[in-house]
Structure formats: structure tokens, C-alpha cells
PDB file of N, CA and C in Angstrom:
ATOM      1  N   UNK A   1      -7.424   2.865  10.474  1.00  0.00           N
ATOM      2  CA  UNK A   1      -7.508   4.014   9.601  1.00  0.00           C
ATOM      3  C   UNK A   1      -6.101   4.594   9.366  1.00  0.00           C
ATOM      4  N   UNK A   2      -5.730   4.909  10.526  1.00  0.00           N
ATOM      5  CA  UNK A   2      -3.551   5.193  10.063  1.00  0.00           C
ATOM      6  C   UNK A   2      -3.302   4.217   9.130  1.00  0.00           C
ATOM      7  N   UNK A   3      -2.990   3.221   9.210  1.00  0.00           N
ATOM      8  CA  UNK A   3      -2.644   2.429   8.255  1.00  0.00           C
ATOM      9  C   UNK A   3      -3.053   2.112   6.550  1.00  0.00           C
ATOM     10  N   UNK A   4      -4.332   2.346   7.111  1.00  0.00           N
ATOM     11  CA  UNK A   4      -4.992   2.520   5.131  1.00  0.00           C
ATOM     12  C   UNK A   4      -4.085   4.100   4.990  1.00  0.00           C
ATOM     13  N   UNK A   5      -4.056   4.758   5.958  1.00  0.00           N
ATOM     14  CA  UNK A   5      -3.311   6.513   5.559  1.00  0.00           C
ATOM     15  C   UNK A   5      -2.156   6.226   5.065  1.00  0.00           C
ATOM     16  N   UNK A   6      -1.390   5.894   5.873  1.00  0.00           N
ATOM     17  CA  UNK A   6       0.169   5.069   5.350  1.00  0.00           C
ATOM     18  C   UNK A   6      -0.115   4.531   3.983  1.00  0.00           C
ATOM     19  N   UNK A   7      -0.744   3.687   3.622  1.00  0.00           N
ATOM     20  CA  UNK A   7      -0.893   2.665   2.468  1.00  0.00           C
ATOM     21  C   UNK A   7      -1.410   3.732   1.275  1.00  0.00           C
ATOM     22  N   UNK A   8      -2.252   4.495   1.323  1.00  0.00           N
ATOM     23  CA  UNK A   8      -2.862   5.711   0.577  1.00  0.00           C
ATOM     24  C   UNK A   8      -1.479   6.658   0.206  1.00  0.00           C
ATOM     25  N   UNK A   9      -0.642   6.914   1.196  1.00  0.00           N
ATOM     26  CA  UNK A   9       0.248   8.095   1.397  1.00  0.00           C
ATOM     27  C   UNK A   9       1.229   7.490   0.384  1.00  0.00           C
ATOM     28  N   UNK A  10       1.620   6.318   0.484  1.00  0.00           N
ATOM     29  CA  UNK A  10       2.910   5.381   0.067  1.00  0.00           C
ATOM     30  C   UNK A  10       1.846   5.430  -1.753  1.00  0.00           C
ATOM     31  N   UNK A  11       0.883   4.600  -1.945  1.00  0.00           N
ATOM     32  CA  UNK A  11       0.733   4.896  -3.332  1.00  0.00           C
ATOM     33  C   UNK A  11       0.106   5.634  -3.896  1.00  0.00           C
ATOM     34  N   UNK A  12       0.292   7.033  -3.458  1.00  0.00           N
ATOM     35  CA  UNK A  12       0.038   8.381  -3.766  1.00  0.00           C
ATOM     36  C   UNK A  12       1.566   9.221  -4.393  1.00  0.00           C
ATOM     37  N   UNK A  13       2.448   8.703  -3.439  1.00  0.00           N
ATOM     38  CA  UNK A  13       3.408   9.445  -3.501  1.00  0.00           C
ATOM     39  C   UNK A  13       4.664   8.726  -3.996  1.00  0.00           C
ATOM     40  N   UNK A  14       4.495   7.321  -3.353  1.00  0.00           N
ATOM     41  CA  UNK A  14       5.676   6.195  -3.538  1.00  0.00           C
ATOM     42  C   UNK A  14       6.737   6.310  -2.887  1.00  0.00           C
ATOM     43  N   UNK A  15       6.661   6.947  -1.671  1.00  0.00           N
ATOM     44  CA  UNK A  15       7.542   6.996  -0.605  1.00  0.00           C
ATOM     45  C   UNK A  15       6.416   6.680   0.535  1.00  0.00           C
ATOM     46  N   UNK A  16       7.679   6.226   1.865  1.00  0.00           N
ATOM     47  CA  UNK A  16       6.645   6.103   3.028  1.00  0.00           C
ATOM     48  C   UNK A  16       6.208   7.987   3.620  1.00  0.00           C
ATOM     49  N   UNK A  17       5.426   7.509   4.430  1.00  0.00           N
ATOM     50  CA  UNK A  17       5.402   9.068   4.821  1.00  0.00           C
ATOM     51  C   UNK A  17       6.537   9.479   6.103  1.00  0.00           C
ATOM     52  N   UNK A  18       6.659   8.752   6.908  1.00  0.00           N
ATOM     53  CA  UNK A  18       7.634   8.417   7.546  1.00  0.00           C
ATOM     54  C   UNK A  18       8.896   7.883   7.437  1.00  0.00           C
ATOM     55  N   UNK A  19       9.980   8.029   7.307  1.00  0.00           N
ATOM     56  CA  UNK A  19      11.114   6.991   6.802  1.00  0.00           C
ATOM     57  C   UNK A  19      12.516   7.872   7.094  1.00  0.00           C
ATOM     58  N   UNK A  20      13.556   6.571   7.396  1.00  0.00           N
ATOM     59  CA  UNK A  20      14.630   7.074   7.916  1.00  0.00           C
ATOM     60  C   UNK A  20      15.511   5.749   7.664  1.00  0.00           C
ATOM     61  N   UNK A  21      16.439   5.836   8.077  1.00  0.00           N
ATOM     62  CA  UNK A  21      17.319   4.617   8.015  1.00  0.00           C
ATOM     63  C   UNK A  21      17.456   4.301   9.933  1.00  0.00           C
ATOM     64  N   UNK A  22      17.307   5.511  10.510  1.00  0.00           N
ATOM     65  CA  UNK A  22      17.191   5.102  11.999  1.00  0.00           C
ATOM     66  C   UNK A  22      15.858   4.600  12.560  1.00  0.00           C
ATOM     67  N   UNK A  23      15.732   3.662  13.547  1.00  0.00           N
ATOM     68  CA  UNK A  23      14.210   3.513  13.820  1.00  0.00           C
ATOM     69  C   UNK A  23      13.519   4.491  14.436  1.00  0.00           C
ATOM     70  N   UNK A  24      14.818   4.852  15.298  1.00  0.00           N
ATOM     71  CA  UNK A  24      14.258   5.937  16.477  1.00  0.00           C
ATOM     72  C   UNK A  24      13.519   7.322  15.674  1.00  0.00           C
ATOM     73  N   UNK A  25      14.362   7.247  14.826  1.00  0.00           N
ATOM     74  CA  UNK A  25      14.014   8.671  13.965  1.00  0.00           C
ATOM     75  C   UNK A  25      12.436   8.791  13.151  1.00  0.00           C
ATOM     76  N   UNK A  26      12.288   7.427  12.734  1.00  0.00           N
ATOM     77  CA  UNK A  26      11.366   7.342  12.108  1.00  0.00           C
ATOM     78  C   UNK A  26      10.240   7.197  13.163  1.00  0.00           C
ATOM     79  N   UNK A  27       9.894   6.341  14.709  1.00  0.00           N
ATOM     80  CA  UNK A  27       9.364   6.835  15.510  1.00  0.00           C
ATOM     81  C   UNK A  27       8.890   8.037  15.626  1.00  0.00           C
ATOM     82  N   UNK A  28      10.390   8.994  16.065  1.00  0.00           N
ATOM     83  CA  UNK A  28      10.289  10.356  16.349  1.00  0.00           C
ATOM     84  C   UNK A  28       8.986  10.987  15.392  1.00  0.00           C
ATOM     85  N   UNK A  29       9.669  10.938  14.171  1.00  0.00           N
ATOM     86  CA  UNK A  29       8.716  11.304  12.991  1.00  0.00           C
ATOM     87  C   UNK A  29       7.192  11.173  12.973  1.00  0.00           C
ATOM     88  N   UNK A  30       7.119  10.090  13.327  1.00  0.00           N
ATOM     89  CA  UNK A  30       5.580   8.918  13.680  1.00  0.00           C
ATOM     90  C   UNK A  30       4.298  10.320  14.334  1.00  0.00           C
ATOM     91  N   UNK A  31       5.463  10.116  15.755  1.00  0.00           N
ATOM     92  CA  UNK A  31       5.316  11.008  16.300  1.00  0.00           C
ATOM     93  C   UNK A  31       5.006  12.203  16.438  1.00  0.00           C
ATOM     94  N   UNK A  32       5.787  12.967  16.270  1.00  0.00           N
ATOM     95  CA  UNK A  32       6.126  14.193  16.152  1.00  0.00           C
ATOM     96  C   UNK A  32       5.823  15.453  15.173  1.00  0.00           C
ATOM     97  N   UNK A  33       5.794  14.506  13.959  1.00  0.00           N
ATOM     98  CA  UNK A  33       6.130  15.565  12.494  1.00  0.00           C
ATOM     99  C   UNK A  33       4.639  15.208  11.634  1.00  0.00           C
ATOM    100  N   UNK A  34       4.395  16.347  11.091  1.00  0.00           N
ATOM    101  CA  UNK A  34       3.138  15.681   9.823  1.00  0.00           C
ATOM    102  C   UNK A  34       3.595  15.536   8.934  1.00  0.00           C
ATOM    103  N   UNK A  35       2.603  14.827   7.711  1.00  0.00           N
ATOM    104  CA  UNK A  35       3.321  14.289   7.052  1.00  0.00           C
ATOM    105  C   UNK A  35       3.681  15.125   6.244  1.00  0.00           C
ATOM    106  N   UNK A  36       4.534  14.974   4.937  1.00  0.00           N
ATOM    107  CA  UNK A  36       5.143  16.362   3.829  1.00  0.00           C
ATOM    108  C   UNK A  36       4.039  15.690   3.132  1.00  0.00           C
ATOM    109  N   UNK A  37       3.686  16.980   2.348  1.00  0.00           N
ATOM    110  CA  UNK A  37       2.792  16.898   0.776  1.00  0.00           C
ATOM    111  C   UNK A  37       3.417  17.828   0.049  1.00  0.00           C
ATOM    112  N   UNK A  38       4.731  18.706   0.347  1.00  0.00           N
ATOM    113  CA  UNK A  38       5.662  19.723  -0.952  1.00  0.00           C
ATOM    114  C   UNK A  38       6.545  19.308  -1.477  1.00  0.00           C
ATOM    115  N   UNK A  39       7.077  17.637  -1.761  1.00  0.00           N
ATOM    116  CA  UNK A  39       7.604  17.147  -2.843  1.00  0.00           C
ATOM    117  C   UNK A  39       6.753  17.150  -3.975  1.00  0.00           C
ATOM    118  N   UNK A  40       7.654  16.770  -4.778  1.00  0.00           N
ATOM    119  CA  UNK A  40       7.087  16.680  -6.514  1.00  0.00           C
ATOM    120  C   UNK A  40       5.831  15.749  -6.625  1.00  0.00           C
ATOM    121  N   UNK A  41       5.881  14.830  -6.706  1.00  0.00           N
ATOM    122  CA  UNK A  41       4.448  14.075  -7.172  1.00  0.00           C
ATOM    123  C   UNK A  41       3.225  14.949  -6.302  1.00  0.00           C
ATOM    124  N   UNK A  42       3.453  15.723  -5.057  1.00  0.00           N
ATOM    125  CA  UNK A  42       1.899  15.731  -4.691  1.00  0.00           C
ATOM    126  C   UNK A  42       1.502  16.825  -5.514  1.00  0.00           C
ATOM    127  N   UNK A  43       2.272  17.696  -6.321  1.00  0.00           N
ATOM    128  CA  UNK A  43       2.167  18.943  -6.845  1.00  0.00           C
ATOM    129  C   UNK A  43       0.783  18.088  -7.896  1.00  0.00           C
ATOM    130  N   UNK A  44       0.903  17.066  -8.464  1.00  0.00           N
ATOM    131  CA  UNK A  44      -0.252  16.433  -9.184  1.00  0.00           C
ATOM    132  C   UNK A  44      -1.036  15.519  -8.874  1.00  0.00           C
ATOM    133  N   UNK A  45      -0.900  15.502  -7.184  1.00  0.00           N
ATOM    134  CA  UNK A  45      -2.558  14.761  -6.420  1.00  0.00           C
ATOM    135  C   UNK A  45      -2.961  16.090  -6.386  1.00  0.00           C
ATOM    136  N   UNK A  46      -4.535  15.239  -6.499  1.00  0.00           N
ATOM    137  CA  UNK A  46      -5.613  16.041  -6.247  1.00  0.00           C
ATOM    138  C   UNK A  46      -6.015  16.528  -4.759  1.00  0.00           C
ATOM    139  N   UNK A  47      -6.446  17.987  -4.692  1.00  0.00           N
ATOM    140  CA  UNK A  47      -6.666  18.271  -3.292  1.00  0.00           C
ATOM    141  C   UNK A  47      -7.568  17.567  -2.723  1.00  0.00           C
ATOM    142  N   UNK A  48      -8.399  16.746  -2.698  1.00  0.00           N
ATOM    143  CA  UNK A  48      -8.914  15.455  -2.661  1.00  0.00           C
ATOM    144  C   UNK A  48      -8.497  14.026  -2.189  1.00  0.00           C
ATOM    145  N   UNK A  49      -7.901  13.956  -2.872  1.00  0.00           N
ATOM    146  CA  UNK A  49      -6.564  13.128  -2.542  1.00  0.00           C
ATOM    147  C   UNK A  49      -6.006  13.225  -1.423  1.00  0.00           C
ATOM    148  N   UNK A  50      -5.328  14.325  -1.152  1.00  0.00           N
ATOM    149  CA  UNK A  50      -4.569  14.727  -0.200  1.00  0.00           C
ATOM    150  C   UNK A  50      -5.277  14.990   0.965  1.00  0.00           C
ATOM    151  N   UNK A  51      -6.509  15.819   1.200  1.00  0.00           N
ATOM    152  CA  UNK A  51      -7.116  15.789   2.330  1.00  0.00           C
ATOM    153  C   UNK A  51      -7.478  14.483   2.863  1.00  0.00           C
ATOM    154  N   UNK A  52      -7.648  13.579   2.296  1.00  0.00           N
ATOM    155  CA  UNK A  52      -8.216  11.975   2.578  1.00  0.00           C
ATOM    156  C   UNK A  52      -6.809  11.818   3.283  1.00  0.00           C
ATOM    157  N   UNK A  53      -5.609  11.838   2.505  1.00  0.00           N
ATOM    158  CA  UNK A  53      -4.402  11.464   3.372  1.00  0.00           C
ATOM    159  C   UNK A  53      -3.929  11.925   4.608  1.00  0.00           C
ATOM    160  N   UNK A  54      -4.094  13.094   4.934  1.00  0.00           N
ATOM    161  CA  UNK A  54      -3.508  14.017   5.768  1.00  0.00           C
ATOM    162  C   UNK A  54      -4.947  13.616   7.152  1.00  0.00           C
ATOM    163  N   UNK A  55      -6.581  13.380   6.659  1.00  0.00           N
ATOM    164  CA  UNK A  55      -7.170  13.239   7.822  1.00  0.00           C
ATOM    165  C   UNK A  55      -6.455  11.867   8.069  1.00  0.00           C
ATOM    166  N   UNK A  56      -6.457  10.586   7.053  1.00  0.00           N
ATOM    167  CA  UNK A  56      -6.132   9.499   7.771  1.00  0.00           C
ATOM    168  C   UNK A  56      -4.984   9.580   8.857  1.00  0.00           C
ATOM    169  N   UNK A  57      -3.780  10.427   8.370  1.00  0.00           N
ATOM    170  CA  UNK A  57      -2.671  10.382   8.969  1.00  0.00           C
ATOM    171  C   UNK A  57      -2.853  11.652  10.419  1.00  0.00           C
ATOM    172  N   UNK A  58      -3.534  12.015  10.925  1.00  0.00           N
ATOM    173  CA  UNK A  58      -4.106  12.503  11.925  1.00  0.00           C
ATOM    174  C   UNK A  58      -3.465  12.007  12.843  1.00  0.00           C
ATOM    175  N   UNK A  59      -2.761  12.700  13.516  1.00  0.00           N
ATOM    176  CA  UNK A  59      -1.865  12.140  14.942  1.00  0.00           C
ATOM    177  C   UNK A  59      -2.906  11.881  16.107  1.00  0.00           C
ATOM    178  N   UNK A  60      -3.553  12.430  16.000  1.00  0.00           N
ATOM    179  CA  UNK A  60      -4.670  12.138  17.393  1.00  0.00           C
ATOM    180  C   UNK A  60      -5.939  11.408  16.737  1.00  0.00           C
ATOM    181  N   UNK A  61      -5.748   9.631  17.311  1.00  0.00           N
ATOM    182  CA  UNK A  61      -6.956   9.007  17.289  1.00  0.00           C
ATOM    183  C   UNK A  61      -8.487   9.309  17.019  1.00  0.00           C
ATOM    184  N   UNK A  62      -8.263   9.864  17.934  1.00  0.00           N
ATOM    185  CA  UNK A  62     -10.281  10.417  17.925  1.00  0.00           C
ATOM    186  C   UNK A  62     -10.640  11.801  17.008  1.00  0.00           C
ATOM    187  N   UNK A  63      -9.517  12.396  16.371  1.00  0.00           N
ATOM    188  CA  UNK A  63      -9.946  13.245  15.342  1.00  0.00           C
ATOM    189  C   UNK A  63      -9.996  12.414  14.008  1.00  0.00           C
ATOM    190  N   UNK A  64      -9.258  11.868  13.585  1.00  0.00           N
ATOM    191  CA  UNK A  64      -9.242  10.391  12.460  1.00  0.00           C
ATOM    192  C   UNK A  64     -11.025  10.194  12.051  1.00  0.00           C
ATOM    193  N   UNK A  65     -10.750  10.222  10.798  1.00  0.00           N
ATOM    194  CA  UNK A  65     -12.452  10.031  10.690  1.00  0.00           C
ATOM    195  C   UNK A  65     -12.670   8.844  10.478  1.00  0.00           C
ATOM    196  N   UNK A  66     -13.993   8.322  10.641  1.00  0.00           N
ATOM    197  CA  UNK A  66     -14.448   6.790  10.811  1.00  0.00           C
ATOM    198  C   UNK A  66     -14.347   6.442   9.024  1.00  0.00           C
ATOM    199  N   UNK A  67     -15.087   5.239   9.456  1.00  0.00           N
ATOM    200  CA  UNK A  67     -14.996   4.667   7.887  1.00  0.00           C
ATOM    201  C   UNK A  67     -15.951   5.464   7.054  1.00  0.00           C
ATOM    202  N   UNK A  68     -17.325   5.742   7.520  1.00  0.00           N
ATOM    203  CA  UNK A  68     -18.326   6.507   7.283  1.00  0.00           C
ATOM    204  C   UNK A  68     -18.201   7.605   7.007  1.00  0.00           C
ATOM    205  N   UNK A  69     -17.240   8.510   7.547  1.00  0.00           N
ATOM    206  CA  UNK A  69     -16.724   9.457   7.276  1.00  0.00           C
ATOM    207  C   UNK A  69     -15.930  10.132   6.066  1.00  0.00           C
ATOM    208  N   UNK A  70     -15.100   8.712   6.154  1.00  0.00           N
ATOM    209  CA  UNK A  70     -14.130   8.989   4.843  1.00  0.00           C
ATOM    210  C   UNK A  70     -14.595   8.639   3.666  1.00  0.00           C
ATOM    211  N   UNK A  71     -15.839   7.816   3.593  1.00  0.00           N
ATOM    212  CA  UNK A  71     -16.409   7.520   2.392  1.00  0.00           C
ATOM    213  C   UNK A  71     -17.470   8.574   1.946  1.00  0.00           C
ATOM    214  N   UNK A  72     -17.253   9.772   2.867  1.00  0.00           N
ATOM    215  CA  UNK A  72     -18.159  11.271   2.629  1.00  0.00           C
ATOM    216  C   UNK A  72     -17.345  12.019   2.225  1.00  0.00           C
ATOM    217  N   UNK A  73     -16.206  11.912   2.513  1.00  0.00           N
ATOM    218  CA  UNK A  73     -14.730  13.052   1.551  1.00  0.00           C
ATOM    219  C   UNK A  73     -15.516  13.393  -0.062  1.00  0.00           C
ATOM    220  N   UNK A  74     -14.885  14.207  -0.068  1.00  0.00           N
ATOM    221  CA  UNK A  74     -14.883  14.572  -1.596  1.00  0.00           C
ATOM    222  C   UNK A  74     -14.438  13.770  -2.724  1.00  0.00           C
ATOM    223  N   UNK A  75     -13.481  13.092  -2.336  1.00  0.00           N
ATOM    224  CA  UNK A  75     -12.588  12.316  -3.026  1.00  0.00           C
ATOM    225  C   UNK A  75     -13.381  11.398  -3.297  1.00  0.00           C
ATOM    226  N   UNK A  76     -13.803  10.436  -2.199  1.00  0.00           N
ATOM    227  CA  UNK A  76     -14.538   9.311  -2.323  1.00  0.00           C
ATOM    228  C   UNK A  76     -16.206   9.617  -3.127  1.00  0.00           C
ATOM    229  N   UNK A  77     -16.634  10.826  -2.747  1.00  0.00           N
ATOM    230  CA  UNK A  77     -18.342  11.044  -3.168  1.00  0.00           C
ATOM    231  C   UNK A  77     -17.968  10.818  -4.873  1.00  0.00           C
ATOM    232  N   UNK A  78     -16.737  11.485  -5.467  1.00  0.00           N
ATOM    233  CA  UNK A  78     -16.404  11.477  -7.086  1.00  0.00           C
ATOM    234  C   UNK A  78     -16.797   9.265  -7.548  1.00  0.00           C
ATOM    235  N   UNK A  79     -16.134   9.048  -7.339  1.00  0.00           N
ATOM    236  CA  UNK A  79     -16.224   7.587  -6.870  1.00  0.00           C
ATOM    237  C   UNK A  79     -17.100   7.136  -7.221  1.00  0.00           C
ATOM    238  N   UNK A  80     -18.095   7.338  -5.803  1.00  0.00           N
ATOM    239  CA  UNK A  80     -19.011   6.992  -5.490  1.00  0.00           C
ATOM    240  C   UNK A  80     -20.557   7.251  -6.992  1.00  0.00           C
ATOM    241  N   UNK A  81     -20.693   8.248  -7.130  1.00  0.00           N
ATOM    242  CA  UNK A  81     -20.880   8.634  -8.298  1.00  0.00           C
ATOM    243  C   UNK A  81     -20.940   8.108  -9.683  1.00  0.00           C
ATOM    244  N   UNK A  82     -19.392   7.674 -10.055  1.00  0.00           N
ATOM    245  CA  UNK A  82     -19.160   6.841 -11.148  1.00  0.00           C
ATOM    246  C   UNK A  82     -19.437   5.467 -10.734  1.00  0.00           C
ATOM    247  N   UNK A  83     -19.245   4.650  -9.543  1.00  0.00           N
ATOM    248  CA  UNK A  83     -19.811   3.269  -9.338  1.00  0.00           C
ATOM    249  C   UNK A  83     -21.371   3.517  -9.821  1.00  0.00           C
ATOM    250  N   UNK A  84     -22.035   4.086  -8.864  1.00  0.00           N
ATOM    251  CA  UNK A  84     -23.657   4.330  -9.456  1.00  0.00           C
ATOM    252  C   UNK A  84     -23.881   4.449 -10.568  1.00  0.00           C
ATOM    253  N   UNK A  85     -23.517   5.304 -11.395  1.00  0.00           N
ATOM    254  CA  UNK A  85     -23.643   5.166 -12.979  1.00  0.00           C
ATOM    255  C   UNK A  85     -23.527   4.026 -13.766  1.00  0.00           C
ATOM    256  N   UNK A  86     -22.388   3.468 -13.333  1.00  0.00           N
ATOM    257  CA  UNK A  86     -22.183   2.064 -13.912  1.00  0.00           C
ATOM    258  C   UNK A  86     -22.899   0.863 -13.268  1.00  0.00           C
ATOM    259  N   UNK A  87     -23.338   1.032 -12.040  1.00  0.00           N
ATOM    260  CA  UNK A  87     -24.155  -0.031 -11.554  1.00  0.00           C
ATOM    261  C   UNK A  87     -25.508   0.414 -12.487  1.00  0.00           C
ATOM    262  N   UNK A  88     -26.384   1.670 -12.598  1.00  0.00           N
ATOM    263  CA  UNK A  88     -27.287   2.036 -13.234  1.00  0.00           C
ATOM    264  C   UNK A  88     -27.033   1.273 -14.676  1.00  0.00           C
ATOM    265  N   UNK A  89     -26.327   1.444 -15.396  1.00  0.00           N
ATOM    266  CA  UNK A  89     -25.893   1.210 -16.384  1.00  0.00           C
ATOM    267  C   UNK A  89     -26.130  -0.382 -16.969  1.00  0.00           C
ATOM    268  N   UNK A  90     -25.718  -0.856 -15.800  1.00  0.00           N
ATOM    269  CA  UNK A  90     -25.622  -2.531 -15.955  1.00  0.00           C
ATOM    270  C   UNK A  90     -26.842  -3.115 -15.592  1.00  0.00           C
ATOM    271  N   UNK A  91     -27.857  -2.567 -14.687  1.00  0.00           N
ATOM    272  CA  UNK A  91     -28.969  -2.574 -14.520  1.00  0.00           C
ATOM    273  C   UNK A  91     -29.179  -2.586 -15.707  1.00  0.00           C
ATOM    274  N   UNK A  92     -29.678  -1.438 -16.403  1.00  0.00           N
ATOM    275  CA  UNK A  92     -30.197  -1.154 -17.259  1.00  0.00           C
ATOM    276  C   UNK A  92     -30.310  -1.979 -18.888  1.00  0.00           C
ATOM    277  N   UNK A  93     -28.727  -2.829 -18.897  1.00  0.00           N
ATOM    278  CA  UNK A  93     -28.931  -3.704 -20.065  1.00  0.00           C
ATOM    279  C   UNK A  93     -29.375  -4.556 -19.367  1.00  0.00           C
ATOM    280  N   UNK A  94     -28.974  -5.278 -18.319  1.00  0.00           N
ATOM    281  CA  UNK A  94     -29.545  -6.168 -17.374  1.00  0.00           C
ATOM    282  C   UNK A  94     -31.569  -6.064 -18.291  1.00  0.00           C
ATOM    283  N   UNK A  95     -31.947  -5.371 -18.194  1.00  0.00           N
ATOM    284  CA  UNK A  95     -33.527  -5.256 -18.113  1.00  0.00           C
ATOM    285  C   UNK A  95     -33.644  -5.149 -19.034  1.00  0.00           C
ATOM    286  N   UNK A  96     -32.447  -4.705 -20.492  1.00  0.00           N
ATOM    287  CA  UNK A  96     -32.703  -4.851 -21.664  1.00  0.00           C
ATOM    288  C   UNK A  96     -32.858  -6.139 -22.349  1.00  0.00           C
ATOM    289  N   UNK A  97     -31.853  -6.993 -21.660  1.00  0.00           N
ATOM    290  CA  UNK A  97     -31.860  -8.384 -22.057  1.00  0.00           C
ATOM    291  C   UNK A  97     -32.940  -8.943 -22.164  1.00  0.00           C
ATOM    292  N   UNK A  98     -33.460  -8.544 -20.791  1.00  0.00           N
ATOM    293  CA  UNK A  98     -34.411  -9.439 -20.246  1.00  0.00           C
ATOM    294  C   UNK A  98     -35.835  -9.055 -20.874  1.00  0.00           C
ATOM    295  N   UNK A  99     -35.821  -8.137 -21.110  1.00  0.00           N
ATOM    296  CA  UNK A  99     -37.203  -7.598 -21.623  1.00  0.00           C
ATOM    297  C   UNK A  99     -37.274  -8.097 -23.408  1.00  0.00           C
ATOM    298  N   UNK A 100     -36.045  -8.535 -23.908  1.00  0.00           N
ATOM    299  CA  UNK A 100     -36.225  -8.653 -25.365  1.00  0.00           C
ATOM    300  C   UNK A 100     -36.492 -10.604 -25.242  1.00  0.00           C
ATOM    301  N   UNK A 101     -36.149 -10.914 -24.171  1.00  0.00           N
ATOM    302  CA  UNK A 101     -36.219 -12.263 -24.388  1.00  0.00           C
ATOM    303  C   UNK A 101     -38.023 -13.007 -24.582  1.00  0.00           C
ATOM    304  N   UNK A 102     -38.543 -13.692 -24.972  1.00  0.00           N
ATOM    305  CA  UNK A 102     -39.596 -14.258 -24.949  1.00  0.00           C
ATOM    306  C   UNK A 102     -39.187 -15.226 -24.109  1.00  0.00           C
ATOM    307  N   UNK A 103     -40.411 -15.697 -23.187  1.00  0.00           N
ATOM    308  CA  UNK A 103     -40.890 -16.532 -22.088  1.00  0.00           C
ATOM    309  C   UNK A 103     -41.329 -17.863 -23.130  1.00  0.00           C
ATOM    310  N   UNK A 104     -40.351 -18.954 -22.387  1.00  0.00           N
ATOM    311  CA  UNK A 104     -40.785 -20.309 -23.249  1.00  0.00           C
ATOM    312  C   UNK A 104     -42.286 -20.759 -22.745  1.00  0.00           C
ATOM    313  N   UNK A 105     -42.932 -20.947 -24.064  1.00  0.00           N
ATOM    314  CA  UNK A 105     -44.172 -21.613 -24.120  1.00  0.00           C
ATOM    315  C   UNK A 105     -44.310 -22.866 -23.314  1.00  0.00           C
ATOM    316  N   UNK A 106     -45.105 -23.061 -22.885  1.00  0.00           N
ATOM    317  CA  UNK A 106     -45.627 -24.243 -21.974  1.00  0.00           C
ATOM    318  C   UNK A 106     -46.273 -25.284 -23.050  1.00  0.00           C
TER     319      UNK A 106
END
């Protein structure tokens, strides 16, 4: 889950969330620091967005939400939502097709 956070954080923002030219520093950071969201691009993520990032990036393991969890965010339920519609959707010609077709005669 850190790692999808990292990967989320990086193409959210297009920086790492962590980063230094020292290793130690960037450790330290790892460590130590949360992540920034008051540069420029986050000013236009969605608070949505950002809460998904900030739980993934959760310094303590066992507060980190599961997979189950994060697919209950806000962020993700929007999503979730528009997949259904469009699965509905495709259903739906799906049964249009099928209902206009005639059954070959025997």
C-alpha cells in the first residue's frame, strides 16, 4: 500500500514525495516528515485525491488502510459509480442486440 502511495503521490504531483540528492536525507524524510501537498499542482487535486494519498503514505503500518478500504474512499466510490454505469450500459446493448436478433430456424 506505501508504494501504490508513492506511485499515486509521484503521478499526482510529478515529483517523488520524498527526494533529495542525499540518501540519508531522503531516508530521514521516509521517516520522519509527511508528505507536502502546498506546492502548486496539489492546489488542483482533488480533496479526494489527496486523502487517498496522504492515508496510503501513513507512516505507521497498521493505520494504512487495506485494499478494501481504499476502494471505499471517496475518490474511488466516484469511480466506482461511473464503471457501473458503463458496465450497465454495455449490458444493456448487449440485450439489445440480442433481443433484435431472430433464432435460426431448424
Amino acid at each position: 500500500m506505501w508504494s501504490l502511495g508513492v506511485v499515486t503521490y509521484l503521478l499526482l504531483s510529478r515529483v517523488l514525495p520524498f527526494d533529495d540528492e542525499d540518501d540519508k536525507e531522503i531516508a530521514r524524510q521516509t521517516i520522519q516528515d509527511p508528505p507536502d501537498f502546498s506546492f502548486s499542482p496539489w492546489e488542483d487535486v482533488s480533496q479526494g485525491a489527496q486523502d487517498v494519498c496522504k492515508a496510503l503514505l501513513e507512516k505507521n503500518r497498521h493505520k494504512r488502510p487495506s485494499l478494501e478500504a481504499l476502494m471505499n474512499l471517496e475518490w474511488f466510490m466516484e469511480y466506482k459509480e461511473i464503471g457501473a454505469k458503463r458496465t450497465e450500459a454495455k449490458d444493456e446493448t448487449k440485450f439489445r442486440a440480442y433481443a433484435l436478433t431472430q433464432p435460426d430456424s431448424l
